[in-house]
PDB file of N, CA and C in Angstrom:
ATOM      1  N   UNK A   1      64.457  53.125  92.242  1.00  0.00           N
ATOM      2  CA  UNK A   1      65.526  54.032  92.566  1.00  0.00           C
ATOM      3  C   UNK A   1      65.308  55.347  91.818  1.00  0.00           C
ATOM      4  N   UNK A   2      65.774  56.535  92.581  1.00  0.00           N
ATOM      5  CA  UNK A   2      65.346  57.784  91.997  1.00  0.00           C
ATOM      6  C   UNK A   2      66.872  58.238  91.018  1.00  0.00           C
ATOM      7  N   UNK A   3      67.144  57.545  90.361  1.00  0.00           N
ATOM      8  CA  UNK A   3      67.832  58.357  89.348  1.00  0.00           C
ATOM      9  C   UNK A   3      68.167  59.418  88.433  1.00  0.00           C
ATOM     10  N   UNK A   4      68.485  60.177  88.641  1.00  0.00           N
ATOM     11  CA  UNK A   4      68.906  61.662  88.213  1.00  0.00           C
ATOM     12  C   UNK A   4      69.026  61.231  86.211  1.00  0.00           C
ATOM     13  N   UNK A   5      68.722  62.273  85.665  1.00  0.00           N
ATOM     14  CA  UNK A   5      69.010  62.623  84.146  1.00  0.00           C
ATOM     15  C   UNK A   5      70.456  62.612  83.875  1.00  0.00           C
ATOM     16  N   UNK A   6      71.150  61.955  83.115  1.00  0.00           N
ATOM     17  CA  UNK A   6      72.563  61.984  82.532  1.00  0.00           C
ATOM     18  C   UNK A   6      72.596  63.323  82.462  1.00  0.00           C
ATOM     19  N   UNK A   7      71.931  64.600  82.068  1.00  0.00           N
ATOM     20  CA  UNK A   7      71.907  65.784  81.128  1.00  0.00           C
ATOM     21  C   UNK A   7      72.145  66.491  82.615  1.00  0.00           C
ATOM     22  N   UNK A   8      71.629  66.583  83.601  1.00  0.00           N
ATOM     23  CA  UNK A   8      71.525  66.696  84.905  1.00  0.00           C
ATOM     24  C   UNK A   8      73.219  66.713  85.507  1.00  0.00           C
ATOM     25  N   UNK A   9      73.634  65.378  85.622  1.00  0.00           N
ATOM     26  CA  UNK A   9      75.022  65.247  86.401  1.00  0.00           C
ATOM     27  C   UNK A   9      76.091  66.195  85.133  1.00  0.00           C
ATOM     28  N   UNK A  10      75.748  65.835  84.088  1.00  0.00           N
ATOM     29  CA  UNK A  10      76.498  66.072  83.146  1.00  0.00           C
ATOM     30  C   UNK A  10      76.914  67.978  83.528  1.00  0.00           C
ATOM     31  N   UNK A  11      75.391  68.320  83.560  1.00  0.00           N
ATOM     32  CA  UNK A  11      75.573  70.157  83.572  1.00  0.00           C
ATOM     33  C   UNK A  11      76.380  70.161  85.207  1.00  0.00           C
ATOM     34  N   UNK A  12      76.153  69.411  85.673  1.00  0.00           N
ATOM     35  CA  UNK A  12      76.631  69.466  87.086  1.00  0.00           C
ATOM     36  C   UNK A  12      78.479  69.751  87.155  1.00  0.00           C
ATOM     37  N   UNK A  13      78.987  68.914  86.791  1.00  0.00           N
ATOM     38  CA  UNK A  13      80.309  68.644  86.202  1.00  0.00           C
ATOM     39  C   UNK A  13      80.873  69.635  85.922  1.00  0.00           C
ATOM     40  N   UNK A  14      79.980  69.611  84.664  1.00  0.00           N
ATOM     41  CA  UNK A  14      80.819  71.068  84.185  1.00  0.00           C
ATOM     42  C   UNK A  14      80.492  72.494  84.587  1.00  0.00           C
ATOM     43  N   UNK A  15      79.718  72.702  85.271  1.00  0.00           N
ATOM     44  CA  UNK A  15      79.741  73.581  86.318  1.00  0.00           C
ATOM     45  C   UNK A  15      81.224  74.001  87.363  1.00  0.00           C
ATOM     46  N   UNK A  16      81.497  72.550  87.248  1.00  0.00           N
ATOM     47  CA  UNK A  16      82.896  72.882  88.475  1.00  0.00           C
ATOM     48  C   UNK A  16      84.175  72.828  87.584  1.00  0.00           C
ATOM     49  N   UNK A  17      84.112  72.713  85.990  1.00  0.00           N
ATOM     50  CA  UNK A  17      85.189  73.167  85.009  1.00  0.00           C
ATOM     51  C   UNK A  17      85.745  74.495  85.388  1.00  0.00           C
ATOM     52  N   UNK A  18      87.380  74.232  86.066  1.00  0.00           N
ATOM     53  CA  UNK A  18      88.123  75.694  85.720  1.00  0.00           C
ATOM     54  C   UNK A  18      87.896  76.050  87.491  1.00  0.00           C
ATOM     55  N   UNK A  19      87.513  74.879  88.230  1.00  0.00           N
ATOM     56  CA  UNK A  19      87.408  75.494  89.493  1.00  0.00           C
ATOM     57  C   UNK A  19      89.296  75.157  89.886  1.00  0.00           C
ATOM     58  N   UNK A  20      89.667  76.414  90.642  1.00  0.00           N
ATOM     59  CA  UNK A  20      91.006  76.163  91.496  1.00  0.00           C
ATOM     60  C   UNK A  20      91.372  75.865  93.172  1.00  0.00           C
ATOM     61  N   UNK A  21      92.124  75.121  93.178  1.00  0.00           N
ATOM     62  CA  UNK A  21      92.970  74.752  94.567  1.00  0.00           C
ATOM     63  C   UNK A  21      93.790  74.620  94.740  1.00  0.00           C
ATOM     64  N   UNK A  22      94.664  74.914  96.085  1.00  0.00           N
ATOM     65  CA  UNK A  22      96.099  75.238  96.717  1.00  0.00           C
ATOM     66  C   UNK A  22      96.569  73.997  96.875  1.00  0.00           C
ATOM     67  N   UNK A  23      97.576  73.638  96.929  1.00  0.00           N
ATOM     68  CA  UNK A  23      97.615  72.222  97.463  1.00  0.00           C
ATOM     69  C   UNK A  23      99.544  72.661  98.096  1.00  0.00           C
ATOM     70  N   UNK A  24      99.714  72.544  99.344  1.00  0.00           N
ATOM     71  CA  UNK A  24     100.890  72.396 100.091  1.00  0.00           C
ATOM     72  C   UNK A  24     101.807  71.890  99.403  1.00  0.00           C
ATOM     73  N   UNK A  25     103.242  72.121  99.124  1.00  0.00           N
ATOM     74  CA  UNK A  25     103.953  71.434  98.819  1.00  0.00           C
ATOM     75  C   UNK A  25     104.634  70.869  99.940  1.00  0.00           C
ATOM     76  N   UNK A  26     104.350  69.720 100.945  1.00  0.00           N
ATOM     77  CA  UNK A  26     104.966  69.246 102.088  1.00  0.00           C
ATOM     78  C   UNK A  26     105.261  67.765 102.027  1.00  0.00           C
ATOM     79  N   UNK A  27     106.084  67.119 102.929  1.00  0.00           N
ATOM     80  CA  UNK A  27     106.544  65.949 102.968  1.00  0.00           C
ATOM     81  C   UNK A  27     104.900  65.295 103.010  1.00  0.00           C
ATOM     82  N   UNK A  28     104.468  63.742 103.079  1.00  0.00           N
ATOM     83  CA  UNK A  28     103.774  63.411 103.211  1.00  0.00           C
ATOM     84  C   UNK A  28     102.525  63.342 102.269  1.00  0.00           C
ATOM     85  N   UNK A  29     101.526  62.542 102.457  1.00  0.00           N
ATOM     86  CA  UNK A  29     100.608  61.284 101.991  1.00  0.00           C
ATOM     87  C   UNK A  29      99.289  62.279 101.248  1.00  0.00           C
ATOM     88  N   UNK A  30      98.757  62.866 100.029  1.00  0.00           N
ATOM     89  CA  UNK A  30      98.117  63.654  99.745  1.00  0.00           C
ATOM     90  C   UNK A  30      97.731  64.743 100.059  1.00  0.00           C
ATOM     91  N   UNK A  31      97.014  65.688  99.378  1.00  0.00           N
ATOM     92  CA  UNK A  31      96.293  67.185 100.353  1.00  0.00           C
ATOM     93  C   UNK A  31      96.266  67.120 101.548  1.00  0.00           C
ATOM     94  N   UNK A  32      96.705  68.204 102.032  1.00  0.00           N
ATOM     95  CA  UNK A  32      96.444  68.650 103.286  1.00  0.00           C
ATOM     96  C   UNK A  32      95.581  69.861 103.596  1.00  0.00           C
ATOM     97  N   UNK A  33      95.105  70.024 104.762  1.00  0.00           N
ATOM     98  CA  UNK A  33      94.296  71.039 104.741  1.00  0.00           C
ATOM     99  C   UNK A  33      95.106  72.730 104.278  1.00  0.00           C
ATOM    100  N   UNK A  34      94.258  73.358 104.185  1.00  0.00           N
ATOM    101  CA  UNK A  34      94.726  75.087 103.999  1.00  0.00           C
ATOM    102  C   UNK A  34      95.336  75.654 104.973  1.00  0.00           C
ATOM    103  N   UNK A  35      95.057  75.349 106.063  1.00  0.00           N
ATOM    104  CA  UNK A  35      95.637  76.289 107.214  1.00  0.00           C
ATOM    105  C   UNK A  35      96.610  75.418 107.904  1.00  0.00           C
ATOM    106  N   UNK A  36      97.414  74.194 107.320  1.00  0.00           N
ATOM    107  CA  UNK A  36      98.147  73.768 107.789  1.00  0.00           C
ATOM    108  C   UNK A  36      99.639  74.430 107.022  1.00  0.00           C
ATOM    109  N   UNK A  37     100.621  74.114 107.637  1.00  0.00           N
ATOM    110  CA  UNK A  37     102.139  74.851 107.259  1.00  0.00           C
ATOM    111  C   UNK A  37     101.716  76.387 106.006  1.00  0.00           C
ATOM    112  N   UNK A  38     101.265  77.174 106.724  1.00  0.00           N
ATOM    113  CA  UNK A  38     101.123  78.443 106.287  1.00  0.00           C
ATOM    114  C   UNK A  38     102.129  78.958 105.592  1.00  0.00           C
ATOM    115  N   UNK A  39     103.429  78.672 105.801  1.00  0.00           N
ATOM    116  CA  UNK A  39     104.886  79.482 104.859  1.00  0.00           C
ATOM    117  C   UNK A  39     105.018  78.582 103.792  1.00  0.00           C
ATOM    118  N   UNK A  40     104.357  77.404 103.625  1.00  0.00           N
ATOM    119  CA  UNK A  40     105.050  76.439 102.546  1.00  0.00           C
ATOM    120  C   UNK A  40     104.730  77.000 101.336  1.00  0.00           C
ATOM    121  N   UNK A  41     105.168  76.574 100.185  1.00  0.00           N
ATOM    122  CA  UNK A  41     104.764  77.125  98.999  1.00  0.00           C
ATOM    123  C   UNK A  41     103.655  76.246  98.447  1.00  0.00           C
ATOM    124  N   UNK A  42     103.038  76.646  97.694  1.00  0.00           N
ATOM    125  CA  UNK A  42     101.743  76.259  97.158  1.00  0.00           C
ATOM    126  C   UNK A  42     101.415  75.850  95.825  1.00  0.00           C
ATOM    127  N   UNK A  43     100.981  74.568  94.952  1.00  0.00           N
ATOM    128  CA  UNK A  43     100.717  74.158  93.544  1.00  0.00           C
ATOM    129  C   UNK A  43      99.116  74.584  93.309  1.00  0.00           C
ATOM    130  N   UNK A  44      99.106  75.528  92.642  1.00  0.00           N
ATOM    131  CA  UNK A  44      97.662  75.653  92.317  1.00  0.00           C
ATOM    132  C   UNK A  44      97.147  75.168  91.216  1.00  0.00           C
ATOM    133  N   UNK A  45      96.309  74.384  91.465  1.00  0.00           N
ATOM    134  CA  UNK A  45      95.378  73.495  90.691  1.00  0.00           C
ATOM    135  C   UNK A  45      94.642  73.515  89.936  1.00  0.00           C
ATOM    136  N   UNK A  46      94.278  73.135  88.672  1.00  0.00           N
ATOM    137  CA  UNK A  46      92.333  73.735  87.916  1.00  0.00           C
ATOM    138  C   UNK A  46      91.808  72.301  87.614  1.00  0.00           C
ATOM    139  N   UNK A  47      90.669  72.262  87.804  1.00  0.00           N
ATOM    140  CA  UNK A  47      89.858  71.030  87.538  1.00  0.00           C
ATOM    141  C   UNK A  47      89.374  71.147  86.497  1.00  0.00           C
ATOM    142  N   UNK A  48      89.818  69.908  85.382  1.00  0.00           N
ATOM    143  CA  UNK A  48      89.462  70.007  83.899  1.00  0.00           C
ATOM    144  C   UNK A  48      88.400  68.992  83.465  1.00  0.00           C
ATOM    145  N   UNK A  49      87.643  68.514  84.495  1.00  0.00           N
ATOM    146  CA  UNK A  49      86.660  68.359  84.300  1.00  0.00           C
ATOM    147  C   UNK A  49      86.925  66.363  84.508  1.00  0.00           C
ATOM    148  N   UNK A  50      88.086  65.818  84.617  1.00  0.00           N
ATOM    149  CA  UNK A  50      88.200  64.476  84.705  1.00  0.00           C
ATOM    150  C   UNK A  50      89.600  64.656  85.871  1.00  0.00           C
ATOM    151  N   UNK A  51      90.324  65.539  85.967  1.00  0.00           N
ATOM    152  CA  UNK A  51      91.578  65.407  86.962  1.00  0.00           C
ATOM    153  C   UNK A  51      91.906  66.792  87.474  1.00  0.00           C
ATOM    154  N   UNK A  52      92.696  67.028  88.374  1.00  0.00           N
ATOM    155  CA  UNK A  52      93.320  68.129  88.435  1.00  0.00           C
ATOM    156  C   UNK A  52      95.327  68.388  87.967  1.00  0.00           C
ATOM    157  N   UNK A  53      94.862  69.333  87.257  1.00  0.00           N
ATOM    158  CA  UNK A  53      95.990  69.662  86.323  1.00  0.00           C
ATOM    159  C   UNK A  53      97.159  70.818  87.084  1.00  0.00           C
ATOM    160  N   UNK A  54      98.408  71.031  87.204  1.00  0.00           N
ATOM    161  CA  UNK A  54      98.772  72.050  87.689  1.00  0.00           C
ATOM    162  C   UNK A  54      98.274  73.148  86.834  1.00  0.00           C
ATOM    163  N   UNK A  55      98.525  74.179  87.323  1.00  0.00           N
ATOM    164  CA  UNK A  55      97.599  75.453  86.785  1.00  0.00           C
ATOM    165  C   UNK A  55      98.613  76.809  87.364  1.00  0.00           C
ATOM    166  N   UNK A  56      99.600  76.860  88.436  1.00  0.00           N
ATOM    167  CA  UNK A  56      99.892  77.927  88.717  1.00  0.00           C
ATOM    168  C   UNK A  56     101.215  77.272  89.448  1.00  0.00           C
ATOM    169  N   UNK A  57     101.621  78.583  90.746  1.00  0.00           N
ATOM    170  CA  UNK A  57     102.513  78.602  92.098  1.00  0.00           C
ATOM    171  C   UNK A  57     102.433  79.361  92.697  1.00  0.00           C
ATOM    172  N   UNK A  58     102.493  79.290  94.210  1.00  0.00           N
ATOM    173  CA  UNK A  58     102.165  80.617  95.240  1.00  0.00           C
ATOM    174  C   UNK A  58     103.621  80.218  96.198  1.00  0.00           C
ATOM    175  N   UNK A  59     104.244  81.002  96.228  1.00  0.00           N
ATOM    176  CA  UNK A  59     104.949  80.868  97.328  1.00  0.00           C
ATOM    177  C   UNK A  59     104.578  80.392  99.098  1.00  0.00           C
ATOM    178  N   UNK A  60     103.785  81.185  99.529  1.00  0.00           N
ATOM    179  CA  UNK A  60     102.415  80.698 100.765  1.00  0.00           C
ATOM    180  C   UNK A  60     101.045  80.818 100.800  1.00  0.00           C
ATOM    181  N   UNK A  61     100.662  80.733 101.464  1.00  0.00           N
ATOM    182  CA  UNK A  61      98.869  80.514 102.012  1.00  0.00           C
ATOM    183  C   UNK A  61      98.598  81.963 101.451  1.00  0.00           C
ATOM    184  N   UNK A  62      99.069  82.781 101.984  1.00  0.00           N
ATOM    185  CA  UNK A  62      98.582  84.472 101.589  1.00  0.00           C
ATOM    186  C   UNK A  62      98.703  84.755  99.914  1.00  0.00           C
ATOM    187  N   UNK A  63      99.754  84.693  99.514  1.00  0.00           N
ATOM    188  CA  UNK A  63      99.581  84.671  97.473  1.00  0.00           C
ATOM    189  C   UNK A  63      98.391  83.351  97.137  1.00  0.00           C
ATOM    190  N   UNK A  64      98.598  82.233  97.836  1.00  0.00           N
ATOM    191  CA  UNK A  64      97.810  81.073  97.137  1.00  0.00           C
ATOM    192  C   UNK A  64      96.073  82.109  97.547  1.00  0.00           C
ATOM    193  N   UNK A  65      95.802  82.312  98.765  1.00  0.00           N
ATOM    194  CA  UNK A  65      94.741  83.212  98.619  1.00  0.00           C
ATOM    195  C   UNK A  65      94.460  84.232  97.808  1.00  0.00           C
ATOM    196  N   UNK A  66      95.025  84.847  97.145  1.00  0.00           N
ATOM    197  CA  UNK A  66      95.221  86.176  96.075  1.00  0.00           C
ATOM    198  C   UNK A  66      95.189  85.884  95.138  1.00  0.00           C
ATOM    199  N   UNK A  67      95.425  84.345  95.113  1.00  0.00           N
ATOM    200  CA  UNK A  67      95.245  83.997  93.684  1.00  0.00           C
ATOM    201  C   UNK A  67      93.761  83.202  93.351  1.00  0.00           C
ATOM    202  N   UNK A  68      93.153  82.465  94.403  1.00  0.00           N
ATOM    203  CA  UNK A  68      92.100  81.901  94.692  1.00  0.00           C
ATOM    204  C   UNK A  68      90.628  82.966  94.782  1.00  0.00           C
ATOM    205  N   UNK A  69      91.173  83.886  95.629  1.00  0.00           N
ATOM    206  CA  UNK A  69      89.927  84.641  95.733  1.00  0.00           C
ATOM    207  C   UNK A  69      90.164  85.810  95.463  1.00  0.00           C
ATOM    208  N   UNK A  70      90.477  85.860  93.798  1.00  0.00           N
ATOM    209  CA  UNK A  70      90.585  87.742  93.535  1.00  0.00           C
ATOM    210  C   UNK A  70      89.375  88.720  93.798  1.00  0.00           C
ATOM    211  N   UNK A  71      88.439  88.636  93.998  1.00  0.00           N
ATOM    212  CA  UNK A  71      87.158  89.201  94.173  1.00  0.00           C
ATOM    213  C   UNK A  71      87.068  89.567  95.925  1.00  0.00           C
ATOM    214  N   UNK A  72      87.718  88.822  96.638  1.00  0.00           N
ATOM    215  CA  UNK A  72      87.914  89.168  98.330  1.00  0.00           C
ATOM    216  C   UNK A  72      88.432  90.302  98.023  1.00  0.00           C
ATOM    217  N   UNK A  73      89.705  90.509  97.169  1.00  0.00           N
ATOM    218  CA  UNK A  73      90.654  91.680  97.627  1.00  0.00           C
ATOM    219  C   UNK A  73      90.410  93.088  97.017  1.00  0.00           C
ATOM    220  N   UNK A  74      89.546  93.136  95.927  1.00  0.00           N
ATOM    221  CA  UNK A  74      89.272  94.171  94.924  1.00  0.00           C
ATOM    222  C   UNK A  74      88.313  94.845  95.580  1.00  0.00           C
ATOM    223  N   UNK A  75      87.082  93.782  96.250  1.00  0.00           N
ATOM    224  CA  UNK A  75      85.924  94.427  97.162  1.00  0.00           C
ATOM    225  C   UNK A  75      86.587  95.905  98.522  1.00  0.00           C
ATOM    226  N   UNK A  76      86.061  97.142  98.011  1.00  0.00           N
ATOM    227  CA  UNK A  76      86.276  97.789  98.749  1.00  0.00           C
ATOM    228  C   UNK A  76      85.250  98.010 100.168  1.00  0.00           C
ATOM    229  N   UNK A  77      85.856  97.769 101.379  1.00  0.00           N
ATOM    230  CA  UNK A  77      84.991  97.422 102.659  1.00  0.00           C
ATOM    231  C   UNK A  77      84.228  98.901 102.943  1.00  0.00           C
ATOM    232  N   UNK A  78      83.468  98.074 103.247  1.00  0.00           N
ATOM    233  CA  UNK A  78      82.223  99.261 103.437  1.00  0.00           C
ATOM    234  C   UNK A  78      81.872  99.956 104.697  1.00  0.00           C
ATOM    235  N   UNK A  79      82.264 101.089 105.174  1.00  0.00           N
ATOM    236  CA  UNK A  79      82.202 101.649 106.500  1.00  0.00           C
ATOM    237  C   UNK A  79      81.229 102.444 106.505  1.00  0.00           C
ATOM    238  N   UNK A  80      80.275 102.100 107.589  1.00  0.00           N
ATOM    239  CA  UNK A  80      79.141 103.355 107.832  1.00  0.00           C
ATOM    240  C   UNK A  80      79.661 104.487 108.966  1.00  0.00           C
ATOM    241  N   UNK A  81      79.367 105.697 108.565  1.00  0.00           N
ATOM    242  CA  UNK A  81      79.639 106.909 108.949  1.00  0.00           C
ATOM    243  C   UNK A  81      79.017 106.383 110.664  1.00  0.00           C
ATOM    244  N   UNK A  82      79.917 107.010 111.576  1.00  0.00           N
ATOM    245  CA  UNK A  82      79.158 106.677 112.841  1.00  0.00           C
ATOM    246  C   UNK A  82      77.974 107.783 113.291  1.00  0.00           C
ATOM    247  N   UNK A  83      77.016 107.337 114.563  1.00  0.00           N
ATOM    248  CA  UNK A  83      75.526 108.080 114.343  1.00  0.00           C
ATOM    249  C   UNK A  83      75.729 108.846 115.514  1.00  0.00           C
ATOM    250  N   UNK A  84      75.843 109.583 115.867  1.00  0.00           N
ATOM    251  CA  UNK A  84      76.067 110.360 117.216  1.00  0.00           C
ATOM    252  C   UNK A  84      74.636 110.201 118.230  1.00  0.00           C
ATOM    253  N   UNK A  85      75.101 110.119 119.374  1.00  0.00           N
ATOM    254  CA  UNK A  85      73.392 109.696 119.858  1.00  0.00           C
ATOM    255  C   UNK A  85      72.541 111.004 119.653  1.00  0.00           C
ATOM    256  N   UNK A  86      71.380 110.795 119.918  1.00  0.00           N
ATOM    257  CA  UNK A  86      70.468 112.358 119.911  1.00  0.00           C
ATOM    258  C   UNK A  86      69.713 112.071 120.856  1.00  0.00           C
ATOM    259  N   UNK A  87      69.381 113.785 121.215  1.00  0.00           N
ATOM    260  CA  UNK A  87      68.311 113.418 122.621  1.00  0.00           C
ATOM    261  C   UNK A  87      67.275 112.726 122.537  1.00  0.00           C
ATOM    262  N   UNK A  88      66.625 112.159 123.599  1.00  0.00           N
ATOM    263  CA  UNK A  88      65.451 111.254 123.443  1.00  0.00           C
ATOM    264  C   UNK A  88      64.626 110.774 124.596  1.00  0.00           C
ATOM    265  N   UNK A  89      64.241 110.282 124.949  1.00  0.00           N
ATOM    266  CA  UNK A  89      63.210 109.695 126.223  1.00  0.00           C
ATOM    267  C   UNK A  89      63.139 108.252 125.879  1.00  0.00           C
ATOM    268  N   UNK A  90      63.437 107.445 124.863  1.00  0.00           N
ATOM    269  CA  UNK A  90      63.700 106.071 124.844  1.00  0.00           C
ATOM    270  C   UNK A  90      64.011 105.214 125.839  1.00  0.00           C
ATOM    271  N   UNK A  91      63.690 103.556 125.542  1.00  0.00           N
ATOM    272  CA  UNK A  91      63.840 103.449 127.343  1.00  0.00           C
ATOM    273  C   UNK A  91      65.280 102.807 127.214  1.00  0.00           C
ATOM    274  N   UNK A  92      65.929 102.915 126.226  1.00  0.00           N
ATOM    275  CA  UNK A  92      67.598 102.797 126.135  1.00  0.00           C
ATOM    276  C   UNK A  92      67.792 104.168 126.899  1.00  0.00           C
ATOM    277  N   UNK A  93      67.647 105.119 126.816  1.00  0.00           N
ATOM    278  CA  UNK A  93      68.265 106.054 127.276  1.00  0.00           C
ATOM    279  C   UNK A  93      68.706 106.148 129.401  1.00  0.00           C
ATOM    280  N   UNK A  94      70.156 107.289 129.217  1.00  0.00           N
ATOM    281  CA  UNK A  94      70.000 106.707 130.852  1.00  0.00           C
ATOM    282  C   UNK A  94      68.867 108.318 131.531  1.00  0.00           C
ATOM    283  N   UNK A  95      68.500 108.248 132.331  1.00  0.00           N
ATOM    284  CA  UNK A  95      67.670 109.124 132.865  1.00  0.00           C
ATOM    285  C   UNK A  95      68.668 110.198 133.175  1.00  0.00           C
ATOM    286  N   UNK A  96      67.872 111.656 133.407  1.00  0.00           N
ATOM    287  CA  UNK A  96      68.667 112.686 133.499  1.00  0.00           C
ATOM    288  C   UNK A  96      68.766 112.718 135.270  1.00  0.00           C
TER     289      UNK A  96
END
């Protein structure tokens, strides 16, 4: 059997220390997905490396995102200047 290094899973692990998730506050049987009941309010989570701990609150899906992915919202979107066509003989071009 190909067994991995203890030192291996170990760095693995803690790699995902301090990772966060939304979790629905809704009637019913564990997590649910993200894009289900969008207005509900939200328990945000951190993984401490053996459980997940509460860690926060979002009122809905949109704060629980803002709080999940601060780096989406800070990124300023990048627009390229548009290219005006120029004359040409290309065989894109339409004939005169």
């Amino acid at each position: 059997m190909d067994d991995e290094p203890l030192s291996d899973w170990a760095a693995r692990r803690d790699a995902k220390i301090g990772r966060l998730r939304a979790v629905p506050l809704v009637p019913g049987e564990g997590p649910k997905g993200s894009h289900l009941y969008p207005a509900a309010p939200r328990v945000i989570q951190r993984w401490n490396g053996y459980a997940w701990e509460p860690h926060g609150f979002a009122s809905d899906l949109a704060e629980a995102k803002r709080i999940l992915y601060p780096e989406a919202i800070t990124r300023p979107a990048v627009v390229s200047a548009p290219q005006p066509l120029r004359s040409g003989t290309g065989k894109h071009r339409k004939p005169r």
